[in-house]
Protein backbone atom coordinates (compact mmCIF):
# COMPACT_ATOMS: atom_id res chain seq x y z
CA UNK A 1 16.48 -24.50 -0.26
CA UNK A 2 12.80 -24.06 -1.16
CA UNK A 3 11.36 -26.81 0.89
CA UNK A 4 9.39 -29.88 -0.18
CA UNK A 5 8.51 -30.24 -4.14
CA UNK A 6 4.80 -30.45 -4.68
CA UNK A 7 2.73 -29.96 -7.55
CA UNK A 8 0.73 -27.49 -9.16
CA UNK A 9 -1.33 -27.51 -12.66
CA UNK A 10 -0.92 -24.74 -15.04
CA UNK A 11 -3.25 -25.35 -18.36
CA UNK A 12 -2.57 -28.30 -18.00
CA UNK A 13 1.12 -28.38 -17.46
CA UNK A 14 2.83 -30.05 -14.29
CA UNK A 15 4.72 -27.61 -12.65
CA UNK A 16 7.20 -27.66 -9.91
CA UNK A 17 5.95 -26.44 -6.71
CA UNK A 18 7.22 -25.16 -2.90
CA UNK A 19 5.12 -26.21 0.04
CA UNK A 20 5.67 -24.10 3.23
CA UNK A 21 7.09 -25.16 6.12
CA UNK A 22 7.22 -22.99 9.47
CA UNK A 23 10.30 -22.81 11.93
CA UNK A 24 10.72 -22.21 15.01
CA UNK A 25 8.93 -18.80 16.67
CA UNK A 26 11.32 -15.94 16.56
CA UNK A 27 11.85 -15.00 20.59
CA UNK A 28 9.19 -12.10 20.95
CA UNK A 29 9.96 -8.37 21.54
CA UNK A 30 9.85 -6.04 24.23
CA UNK A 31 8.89 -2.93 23.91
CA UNK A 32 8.11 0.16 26.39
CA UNK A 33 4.63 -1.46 27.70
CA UNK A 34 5.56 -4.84 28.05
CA UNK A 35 6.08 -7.98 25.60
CA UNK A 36 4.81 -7.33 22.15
CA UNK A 37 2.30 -10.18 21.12
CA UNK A 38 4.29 -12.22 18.29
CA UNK A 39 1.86 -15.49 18.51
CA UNK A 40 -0.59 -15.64 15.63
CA UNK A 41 -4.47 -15.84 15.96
CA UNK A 42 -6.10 -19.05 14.67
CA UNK A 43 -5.80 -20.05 11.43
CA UNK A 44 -3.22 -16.97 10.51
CA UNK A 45 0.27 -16.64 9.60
CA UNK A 46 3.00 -16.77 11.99
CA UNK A 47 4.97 -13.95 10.51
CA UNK A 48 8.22 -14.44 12.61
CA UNK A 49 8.70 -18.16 11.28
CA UNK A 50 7.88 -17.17 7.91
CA UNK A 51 10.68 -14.69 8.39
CA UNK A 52 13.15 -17.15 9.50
CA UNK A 53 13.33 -19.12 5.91
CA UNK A 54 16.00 -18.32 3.56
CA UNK A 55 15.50 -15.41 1.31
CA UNK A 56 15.75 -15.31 -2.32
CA UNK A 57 18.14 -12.21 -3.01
CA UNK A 58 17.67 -12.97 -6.53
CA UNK A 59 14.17 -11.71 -6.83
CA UNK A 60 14.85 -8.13 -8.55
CA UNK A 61 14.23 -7.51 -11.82
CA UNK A 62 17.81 -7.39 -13.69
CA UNK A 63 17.15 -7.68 -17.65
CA UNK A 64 13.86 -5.41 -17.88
CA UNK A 65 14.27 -6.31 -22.02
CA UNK A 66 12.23 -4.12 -24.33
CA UNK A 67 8.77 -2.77 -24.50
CA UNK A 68 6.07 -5.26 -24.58
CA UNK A 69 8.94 -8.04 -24.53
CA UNK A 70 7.02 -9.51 -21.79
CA UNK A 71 4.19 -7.98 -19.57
CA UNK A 72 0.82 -9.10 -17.55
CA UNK A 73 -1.81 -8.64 -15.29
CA UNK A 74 -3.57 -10.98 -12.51
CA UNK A 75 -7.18 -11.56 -12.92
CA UNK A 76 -7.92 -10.70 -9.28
CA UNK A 77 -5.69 -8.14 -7.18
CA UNK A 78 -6.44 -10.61 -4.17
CA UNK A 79 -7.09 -14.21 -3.75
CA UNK A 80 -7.27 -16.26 -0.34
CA UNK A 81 -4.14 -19.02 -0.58
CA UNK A 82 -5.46 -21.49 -1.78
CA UNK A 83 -8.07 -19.77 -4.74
CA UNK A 84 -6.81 -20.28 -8.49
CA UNK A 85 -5.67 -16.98 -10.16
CA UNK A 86 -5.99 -16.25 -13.08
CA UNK A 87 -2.30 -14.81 -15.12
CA UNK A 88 -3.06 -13.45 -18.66
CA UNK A 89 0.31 -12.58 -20.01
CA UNK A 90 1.90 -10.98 -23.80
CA UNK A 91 5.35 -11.66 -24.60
CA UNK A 92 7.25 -11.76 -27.98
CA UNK A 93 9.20 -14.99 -26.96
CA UNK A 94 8.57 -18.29 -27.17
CA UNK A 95 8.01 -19.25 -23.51
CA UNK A 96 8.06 -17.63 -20.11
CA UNK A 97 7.61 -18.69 -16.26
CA UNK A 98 6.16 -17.30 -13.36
CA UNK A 99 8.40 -17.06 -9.90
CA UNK A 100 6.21 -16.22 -7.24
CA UNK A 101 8.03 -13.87 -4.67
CA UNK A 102 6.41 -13.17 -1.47
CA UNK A 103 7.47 -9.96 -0.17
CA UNK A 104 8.70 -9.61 3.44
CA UNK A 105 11.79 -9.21 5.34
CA UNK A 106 13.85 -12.33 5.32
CA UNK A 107 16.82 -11.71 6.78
CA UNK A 108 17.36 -8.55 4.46
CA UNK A 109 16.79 -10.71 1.34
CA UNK A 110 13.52 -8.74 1.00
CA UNK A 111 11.58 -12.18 -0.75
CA UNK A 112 11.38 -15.68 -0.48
CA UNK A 113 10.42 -18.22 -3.96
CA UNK A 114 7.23 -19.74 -3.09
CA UNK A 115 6.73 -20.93 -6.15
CA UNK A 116 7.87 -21.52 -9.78
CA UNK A 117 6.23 -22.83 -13.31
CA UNK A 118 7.68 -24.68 -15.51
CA UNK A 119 8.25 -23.54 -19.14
CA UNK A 120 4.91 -21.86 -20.84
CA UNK A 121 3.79 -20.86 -24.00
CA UNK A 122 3.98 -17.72 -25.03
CA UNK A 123 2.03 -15.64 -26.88
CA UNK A 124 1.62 -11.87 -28.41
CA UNK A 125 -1.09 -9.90 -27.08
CA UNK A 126 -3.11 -7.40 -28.98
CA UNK A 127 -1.97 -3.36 -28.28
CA UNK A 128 -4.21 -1.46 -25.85
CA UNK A 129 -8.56 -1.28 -26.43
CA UNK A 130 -9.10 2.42 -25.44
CA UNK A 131 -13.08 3.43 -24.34
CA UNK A 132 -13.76 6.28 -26.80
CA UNK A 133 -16.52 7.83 -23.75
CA UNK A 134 -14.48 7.42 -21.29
CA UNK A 135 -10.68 7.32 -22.49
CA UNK A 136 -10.06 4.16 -20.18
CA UNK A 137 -7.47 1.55 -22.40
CA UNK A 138 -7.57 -2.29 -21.17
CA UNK A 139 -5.93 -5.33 -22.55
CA UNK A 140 -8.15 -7.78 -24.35
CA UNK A 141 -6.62 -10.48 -23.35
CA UNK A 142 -7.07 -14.10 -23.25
CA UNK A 143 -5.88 -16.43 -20.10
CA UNK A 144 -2.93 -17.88 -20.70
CA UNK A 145 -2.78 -19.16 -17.46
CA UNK A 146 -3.94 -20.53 -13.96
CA UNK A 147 -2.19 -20.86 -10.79
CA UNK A 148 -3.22 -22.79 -7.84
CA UNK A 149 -2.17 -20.89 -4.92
CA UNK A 150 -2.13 -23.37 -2.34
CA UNK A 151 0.70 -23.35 0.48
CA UNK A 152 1.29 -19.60 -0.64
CA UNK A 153 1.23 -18.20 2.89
CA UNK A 154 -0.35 -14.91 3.49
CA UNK A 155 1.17 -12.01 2.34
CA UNK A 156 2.31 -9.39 -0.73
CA UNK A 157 3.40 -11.15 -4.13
CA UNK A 158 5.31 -9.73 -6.94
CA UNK A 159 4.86 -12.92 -9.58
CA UNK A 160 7.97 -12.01 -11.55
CA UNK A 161 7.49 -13.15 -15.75
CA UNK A 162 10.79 -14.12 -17.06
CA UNK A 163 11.06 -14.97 -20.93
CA UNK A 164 12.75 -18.27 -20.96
CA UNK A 165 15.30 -16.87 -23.64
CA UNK A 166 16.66 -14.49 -20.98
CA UNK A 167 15.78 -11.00 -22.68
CA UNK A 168 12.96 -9.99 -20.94
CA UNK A 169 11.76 -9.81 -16.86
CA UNK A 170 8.48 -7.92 -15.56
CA UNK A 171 6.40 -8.35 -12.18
CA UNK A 172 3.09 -8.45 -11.72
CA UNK A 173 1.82 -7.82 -7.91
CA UNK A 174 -0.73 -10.01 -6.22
CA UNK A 175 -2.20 -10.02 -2.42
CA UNK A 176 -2.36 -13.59 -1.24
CA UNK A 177 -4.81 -11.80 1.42
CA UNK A 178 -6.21 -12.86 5.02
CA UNK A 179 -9.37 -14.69 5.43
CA UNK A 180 -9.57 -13.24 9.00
CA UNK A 181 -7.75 -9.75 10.72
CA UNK A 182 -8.93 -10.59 14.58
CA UNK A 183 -6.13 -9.29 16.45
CA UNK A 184 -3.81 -8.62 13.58
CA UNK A 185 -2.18 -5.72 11.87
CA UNK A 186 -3.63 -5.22 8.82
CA UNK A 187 -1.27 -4.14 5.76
CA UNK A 188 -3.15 -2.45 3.27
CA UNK A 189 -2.00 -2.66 -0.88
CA UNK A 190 -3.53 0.71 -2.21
CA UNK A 191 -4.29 -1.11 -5.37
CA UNK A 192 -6.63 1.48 -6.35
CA UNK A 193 -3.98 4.41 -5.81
CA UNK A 194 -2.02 2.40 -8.26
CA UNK A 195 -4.29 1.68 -10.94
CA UNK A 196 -4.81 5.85 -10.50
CA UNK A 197 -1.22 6.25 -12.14
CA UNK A 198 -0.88 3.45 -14.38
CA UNK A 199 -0.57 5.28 -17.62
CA UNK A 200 -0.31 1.50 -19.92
CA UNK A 201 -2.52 1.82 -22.73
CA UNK A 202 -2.03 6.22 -22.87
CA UNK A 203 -3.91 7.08 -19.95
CA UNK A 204 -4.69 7.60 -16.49
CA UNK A 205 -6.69 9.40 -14.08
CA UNK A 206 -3.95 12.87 -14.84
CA UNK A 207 -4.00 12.74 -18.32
CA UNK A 208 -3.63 11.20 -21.57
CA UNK A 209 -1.91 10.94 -25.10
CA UNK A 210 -1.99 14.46 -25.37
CA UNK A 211 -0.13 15.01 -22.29
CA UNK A 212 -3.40 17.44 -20.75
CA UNK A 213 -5.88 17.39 -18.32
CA UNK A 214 -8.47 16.97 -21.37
CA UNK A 215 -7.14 13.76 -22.40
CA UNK A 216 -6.92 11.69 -19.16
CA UNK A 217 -8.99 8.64 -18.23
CA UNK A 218 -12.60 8.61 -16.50
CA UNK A 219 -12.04 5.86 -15.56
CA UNK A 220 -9.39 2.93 -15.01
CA UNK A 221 -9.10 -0.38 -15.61
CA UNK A 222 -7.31 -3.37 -13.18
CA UNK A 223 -7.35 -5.43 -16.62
CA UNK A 224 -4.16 -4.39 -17.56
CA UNK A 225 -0.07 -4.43 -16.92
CA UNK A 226 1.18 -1.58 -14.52
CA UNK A 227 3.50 1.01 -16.85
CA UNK A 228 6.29 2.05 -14.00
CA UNK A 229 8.62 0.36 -12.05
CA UNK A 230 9.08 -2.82 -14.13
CA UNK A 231 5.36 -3.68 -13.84
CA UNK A 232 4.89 -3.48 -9.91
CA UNK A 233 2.66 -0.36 -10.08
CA UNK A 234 3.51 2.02 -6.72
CA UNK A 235 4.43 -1.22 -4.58
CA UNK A 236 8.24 -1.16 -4.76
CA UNK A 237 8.40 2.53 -3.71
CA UNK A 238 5.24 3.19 -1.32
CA UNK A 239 5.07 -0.04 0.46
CA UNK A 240 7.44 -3.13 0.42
CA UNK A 241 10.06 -1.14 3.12
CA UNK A 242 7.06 -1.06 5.10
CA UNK A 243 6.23 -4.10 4.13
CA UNK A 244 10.00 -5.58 5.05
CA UNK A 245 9.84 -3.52 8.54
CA UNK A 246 6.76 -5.19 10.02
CA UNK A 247 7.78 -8.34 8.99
CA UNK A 248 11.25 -8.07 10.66
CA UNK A 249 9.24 -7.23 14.02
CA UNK A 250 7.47 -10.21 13.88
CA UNK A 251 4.25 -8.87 14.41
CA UNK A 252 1.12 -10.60 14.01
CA UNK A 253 -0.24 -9.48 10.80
CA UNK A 254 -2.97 -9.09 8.37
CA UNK A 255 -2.92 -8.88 4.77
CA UNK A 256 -5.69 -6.97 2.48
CA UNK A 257 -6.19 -4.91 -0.22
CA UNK A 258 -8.51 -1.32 -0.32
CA UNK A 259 -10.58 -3.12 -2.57
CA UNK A 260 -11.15 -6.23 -0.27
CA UNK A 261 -11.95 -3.44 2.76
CA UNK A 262 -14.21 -2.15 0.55
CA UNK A 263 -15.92 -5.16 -0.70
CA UNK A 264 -15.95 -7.19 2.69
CA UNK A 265 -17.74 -5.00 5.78
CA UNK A 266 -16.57 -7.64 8.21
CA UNK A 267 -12.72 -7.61 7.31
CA UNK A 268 -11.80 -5.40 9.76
CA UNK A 269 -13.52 -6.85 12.82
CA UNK A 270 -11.85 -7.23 16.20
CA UNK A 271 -8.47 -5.76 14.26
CA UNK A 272 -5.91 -4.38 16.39
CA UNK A 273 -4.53 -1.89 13.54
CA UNK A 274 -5.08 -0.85 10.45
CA UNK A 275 -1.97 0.79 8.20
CA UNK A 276 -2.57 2.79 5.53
CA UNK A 277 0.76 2.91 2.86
CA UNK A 278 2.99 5.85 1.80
CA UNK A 279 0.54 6.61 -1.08
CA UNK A 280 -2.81 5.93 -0.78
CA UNK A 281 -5.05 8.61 -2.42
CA UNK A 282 -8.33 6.91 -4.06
CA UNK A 283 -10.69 5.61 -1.88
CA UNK A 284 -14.38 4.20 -2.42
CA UNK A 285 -16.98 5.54 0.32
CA UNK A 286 -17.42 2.11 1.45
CA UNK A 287 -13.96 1.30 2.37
CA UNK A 288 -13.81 4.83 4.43
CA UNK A 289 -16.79 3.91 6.14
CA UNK A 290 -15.67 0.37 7.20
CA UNK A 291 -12.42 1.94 8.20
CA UNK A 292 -14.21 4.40 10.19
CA UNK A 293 -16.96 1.81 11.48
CA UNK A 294 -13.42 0.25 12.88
CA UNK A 295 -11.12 2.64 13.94
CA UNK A 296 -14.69 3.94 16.12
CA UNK A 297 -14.86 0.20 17.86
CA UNK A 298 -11.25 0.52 18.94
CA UNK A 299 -9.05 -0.67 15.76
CA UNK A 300 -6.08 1.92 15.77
CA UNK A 301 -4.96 3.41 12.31
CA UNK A 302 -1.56 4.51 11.14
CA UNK A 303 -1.40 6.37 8.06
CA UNK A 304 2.13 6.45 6.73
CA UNK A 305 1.70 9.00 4.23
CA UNK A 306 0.24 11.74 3.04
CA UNK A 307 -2.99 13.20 0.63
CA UNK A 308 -4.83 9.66 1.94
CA UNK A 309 -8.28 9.46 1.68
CA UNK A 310 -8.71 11.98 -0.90
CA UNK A 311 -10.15 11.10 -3.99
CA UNK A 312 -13.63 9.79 -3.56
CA UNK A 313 -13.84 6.68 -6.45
CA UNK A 314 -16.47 3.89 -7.06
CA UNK A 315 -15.77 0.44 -8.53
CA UNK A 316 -17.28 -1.27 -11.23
CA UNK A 317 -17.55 -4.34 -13.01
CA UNK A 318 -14.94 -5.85 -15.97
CA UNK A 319 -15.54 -8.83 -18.08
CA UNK A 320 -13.11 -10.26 -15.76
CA UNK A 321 -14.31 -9.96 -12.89
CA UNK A 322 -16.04 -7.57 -10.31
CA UNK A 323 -14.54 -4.62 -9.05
CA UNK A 324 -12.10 -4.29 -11.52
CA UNK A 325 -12.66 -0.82 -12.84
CA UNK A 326 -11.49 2.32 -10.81
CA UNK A 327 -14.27 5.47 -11.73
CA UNK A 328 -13.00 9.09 -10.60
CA UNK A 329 -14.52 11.68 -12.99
CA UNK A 330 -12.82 14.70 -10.93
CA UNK A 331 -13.83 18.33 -11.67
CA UNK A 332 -16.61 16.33 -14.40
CA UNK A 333 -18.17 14.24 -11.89
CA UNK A 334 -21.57 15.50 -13.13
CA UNK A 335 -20.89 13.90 -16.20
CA UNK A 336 -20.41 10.30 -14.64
CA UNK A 337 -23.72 8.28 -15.87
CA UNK A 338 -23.25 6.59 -11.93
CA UNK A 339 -23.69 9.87 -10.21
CA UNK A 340 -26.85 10.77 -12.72
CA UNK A 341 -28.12 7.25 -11.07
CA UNK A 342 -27.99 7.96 -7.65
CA UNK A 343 -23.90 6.97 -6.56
CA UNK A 344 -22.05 9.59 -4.95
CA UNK A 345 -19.94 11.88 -7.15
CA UNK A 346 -16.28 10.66 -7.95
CA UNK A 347 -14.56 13.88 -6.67
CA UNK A 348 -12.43 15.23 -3.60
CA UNK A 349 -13.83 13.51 -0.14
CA UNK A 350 -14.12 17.41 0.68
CA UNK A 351 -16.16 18.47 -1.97
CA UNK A 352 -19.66 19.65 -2.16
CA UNK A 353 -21.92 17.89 -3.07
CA UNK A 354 -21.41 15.10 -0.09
CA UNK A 355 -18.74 17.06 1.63
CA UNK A 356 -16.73 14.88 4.13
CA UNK A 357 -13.44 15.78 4.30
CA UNK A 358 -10.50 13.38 4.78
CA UNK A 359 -9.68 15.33 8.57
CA UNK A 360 -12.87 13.52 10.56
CA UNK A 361 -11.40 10.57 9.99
CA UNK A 362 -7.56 11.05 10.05
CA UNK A 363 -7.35 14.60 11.81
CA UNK A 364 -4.63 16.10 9.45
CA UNK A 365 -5.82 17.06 5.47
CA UNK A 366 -3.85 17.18 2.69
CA UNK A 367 -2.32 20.65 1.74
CA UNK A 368 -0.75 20.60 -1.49
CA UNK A 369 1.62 19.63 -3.81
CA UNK A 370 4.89 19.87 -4.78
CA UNK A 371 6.96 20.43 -1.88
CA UNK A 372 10.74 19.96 -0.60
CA UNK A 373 11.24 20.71 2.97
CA UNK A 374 13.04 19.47 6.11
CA UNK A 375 10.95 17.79 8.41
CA UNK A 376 11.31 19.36 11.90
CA UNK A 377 10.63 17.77 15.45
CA UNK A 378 8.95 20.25 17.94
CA UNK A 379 7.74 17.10 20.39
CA UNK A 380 10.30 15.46 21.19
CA UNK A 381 9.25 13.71 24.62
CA UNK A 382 6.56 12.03 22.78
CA UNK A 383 6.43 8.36 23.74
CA UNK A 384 6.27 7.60 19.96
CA UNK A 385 9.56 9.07 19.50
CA UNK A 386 11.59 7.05 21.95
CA UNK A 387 14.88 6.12 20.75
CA UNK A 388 15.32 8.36 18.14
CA UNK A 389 17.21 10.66 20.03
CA UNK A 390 15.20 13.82 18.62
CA UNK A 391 15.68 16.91 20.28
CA UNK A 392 13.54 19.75 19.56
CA UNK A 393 14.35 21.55 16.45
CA UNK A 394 16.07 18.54 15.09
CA UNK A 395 15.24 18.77 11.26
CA UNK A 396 15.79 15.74 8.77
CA UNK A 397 16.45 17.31 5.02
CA UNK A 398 13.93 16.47 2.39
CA UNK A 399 11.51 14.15 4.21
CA UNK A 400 8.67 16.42 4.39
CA UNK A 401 7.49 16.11 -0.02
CA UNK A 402 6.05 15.62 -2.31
CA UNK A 403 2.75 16.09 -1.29
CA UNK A 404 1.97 16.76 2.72
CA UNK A 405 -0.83 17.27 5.34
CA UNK A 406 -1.45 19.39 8.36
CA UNK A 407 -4.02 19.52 10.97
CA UNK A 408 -6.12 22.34 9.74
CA UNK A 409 -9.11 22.91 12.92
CA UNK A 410 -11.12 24.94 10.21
CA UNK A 411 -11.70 21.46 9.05
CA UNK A 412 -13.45 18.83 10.88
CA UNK A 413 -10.70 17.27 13.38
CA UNK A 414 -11.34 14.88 16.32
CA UNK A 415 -10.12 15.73 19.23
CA UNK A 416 -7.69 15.39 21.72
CA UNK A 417 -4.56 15.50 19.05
CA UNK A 418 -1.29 15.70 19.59
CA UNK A 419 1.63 17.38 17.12
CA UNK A 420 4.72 16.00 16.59
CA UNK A 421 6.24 17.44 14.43
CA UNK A 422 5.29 21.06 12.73
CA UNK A 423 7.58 21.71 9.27
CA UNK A 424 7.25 25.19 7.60
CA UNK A 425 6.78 24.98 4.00
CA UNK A 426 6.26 27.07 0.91
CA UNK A 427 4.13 25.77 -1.72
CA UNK A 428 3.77 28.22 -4.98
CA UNK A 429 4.82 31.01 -2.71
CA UNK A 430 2.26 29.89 0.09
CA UNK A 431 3.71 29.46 3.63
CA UNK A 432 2.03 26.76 5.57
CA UNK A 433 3.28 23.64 7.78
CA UNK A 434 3.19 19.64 7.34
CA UNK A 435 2.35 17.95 10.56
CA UNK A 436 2.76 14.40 12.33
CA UNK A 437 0.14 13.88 14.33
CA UNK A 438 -1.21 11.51 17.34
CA UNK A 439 -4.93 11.55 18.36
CA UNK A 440 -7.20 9.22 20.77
CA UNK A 441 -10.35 8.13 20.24
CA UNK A 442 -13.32 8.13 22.59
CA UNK A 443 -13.44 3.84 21.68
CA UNK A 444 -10.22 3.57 22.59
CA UNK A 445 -8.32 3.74 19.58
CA UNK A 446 -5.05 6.30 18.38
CA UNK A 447 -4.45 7.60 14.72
CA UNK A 448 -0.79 8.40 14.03
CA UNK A 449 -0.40 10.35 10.34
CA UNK A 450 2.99 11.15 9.54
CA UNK A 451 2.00 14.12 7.15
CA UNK A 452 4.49 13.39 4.51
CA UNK A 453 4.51 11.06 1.34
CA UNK A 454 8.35 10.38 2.01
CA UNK A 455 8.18 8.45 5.23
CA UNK A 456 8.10 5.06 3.84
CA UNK A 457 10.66 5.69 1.06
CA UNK A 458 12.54 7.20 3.79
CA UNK A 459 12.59 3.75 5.87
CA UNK A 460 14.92 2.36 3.15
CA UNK A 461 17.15 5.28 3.02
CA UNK A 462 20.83 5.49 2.68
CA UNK A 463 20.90 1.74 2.92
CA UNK A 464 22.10 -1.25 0.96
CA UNK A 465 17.95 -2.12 0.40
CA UNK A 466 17.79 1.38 -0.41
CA UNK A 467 18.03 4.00 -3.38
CA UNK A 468 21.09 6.13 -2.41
CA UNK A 469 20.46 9.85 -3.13
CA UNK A 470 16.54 9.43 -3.30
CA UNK A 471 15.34 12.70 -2.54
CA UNK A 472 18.57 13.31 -0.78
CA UNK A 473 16.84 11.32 2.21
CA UNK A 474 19.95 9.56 4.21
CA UNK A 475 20.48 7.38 6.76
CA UNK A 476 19.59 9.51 9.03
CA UNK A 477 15.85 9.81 8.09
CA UNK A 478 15.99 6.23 7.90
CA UNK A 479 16.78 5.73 11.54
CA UNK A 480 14.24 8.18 13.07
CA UNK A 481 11.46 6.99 10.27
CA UNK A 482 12.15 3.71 11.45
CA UNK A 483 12.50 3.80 15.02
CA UNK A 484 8.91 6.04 14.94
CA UNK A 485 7.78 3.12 12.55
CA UNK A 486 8.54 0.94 15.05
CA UNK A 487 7.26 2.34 18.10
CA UNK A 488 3.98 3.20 16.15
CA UNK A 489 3.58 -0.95 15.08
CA UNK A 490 4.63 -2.41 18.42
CA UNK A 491 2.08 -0.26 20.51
CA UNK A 492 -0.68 -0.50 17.62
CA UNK A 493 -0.53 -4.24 17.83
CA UNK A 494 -1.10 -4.73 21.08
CA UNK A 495 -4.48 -3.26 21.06
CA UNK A 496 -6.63 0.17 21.39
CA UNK A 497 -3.87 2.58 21.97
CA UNK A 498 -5.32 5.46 22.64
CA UNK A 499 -6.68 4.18 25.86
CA UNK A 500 -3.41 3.06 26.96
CA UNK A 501 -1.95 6.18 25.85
CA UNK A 502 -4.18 9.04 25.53
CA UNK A 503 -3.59 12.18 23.23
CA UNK A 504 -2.60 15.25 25.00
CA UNK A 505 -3.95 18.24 22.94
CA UNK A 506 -1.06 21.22 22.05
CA UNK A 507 -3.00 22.13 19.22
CA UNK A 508 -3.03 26.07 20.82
CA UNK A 509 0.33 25.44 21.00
CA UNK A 510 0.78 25.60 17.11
CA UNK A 511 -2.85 26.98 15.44
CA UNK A 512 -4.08 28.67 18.79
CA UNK A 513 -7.23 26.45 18.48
């Protein structure tokens, strides 16, 4: 079912282990400019073979068990296959295993085993350490173990802890990332973003034990479980339908984290796309500028969600490892001992001092937060929206929240650009409008931003892989989200879009700019 048994050491312990095998090449696509290119660069995955092995429905967490019944955290949020990772795991049973699930489409099974331990010890973990200067908590933690990753194709990874007395389940996400992104679609895991809202130990960059502003975290820590969603941080809602969508079109693709775009100014060369999740706030200065270095040589960029780019963060050193601490001091960044050295302040992108806003290199900005508001399609024609069967007008019920964007042209905002869609909304009594919008480069390449944080939650929606009556989104959102989706990853992937499609500016049309 899994393929051939291999093996794999674990502290010492044999374990059994799945080797991959490819099948045959899923028959490529066609889209409205020709045959979409489903062959994979040297050396990469081929992403419609992968696809074509038998899914392990099973994969969902079913007995989440009680608190601290079984958690842990990776030593690296990225490894190439083949790199040992580190696990470093607390439970209150006697043993556990490790099931590694790569995420993907699989014939709507959503995961495939790649892997699975045999029986380990277990052991209980001391509570959270919490920084008195900072307020950032950490786990202490010892190794407990190591897993060799080799076989593991590319790809995202929930490692799913099971105690072996059956009370307990958690995940904890890995990237088994790409050593190259020449020609590929790169998936992004906004690891950062996550880490941003993990709230294990007390705290996180909102606030603290005390439930205020005063009490939240300077800092965060990637040595440490994620609180939410069973231990898979913002993954489950924010990016695996993506995730499961670009797999089932068989694109060539790329796998990466923020924090490897960051770390690794050569990543993104010769990419043909770069897609930024449904929630993807915190970003350091040097993975914006090796986006932008990119998306300027002809690399397109789809951001599928809104307030991205925001928060301007810098990352630090743990005892495990290098960039393993997330710094955003906010409103205080003049009390962050980095900016007193020199670094730029941990604040808004927009923000003076070192004003840049988020709109020169997206061309919409975030607006604000909370919202609930149809989403409403005033370009119909648009190329992008091709089978949706949009007319103008059309409005889809609660896909336009929580948090949105516009293009705002007192804001710095490349030009030509192109709206799609132009939503009124009220925010604390404030009328103003979300916006999906299109724009070509002068390199060649396009930016699509939907303008909305739903849109990949909405990809899922009113379906069995779905969570019926999130947000009230239904199937219908789910069919135009993913027929946009679609038409947005076929045309990115076949190279510098906005040459083959140019933007045609209505922005008078809507701001009279």
């Amino acid at each position: 079912m899994q393929g051939r048994p291999g093996r794999r050491l674990i502290l010492g312990l044999a374990a059994a282990a799945i080797t991959t095998r490819t099948g045959p090449a899923a028959r490529a696509a066609t889209g409205a400019d020709g045959p979409v290119r489903r062959t994979p660069a040297a050396g990469g995955l081929d992403v419609a073979a992968e696809n074509a092995r038998p899914g392990s429905p099973d994969w969902r967490i079913t007995r989440a068990g009680p608190a601290r019944a079984v958690e842990g955290f990776a030593e690296r949020a990225a490894v190439r296959p083949g790199e040992p990772l580190g696990l470093r795991v607390s439970t209150t049973s006697a043993s556990y295993t490790v099931s590694a699930y790569r995420m993907g489409w699989y014939r709507g099974a959503r995961a495939r085993l790649v892997w699975r331990s045999a029986p380990l010890p277990g052991v209980l973990q001391p509570p959270a350490a919490t920084d008195p200067a900072t307020r950032m908590a950490r786990a202490d933690w010892h190794r407990t173990a190591e897993l060799d990753t080799s076989g593991w194709p590319e790809g995202s990874y929930l490692l799913r802890l099971d105690t072996t007395d059956g009370r307990a389940q958690r995940y904890v996400p890995v990237t088994l990332r790409s050593s190259s992104t020449a020609g590929r679609t790169v998936l992004v895991n906004a690891v950062a973003t996550w880490q941003a809202y993990n709230r294990w130990g007390g705290a996180d960059l909102y606030k603290g034990r005390t439930g205020k502003k005063a009490s939240r975290s300077l800092q965060v820590s990637f040595d440490r479980p994620y609180s939410g969603r069973h231990g898979a941080g913002q993954f489950l809602v924010y990016e695996a339908p993506l995730v499961a969508l670009a797999e089932e079109l068989g694109l060539p693709l790329a796998y990466a984290t923020g924090v490897d775009l960051a770390r690794e100014p050569a990543l993104l060369h010769g990419a043909a796309a770069v897609v930024s999740p449904g929630h993807d706030e915190y970003w350091s200065p040097e993975q914006r500028h090796h986006v932008t270095l990119a998306r300027d040589a002809g690399t397109n960029l789809a951001v599928l969600g809104a307030n991205c780019c925001y928060r301007r963060i810098r990352l630090e050193a743990s005892p495990a490892g290098p960039d393993r601490v997330v710094v955003c001091y906010k409103d205080d960044y003049a009390e962050d001992p980095g900016y007193r050295r020199g670094s730029p302040p941990t604040h808004d992108f927009r923000r003076a001092p070192a004003r840049d806003p988020e709109s020169s290199l997206l061309g919409v900005i975030y607006d604000g937060y909370p919202v609930d508001a149809p989403y409403v399609v005033t370009h119909p024609g648009h190329w992008l929206l091709e089978g949706t069967g949009a007319r103008a007008g059309d409005a889809f019920a609660h896909l336009v929240g929580v948090e949105y964007d516009r293009v705002n042209p007192a804001h710095p905002t490349p030009r030509p650009i192109e709206v799609l869609a132009h939503s009124p909304v009220v925010r604390k009594g404030r009328a103003s409008y979300a916006d999906t919008a299109y724009l070509s480069l002068p390199g060649g390449a396009a930016v699509f931003a939907t303008g909305t944080m739903r849109w990949v939650e909405a990809l899922d929606a009113g379906g069995p892989a779905g969570r019926r009556g999130n947000h009230g989104l239904d199937a219908r959102a789910a069919h135009f989200t993913r027929t946009v989706t679609a038409n947005v990853l076929r045309a990115f992937a076949r190279g510098p879009a906005g040459r083959a499609r140019p933007a045609r500016d209505n922005l008078a049309a809507h701001y009279g700019a």
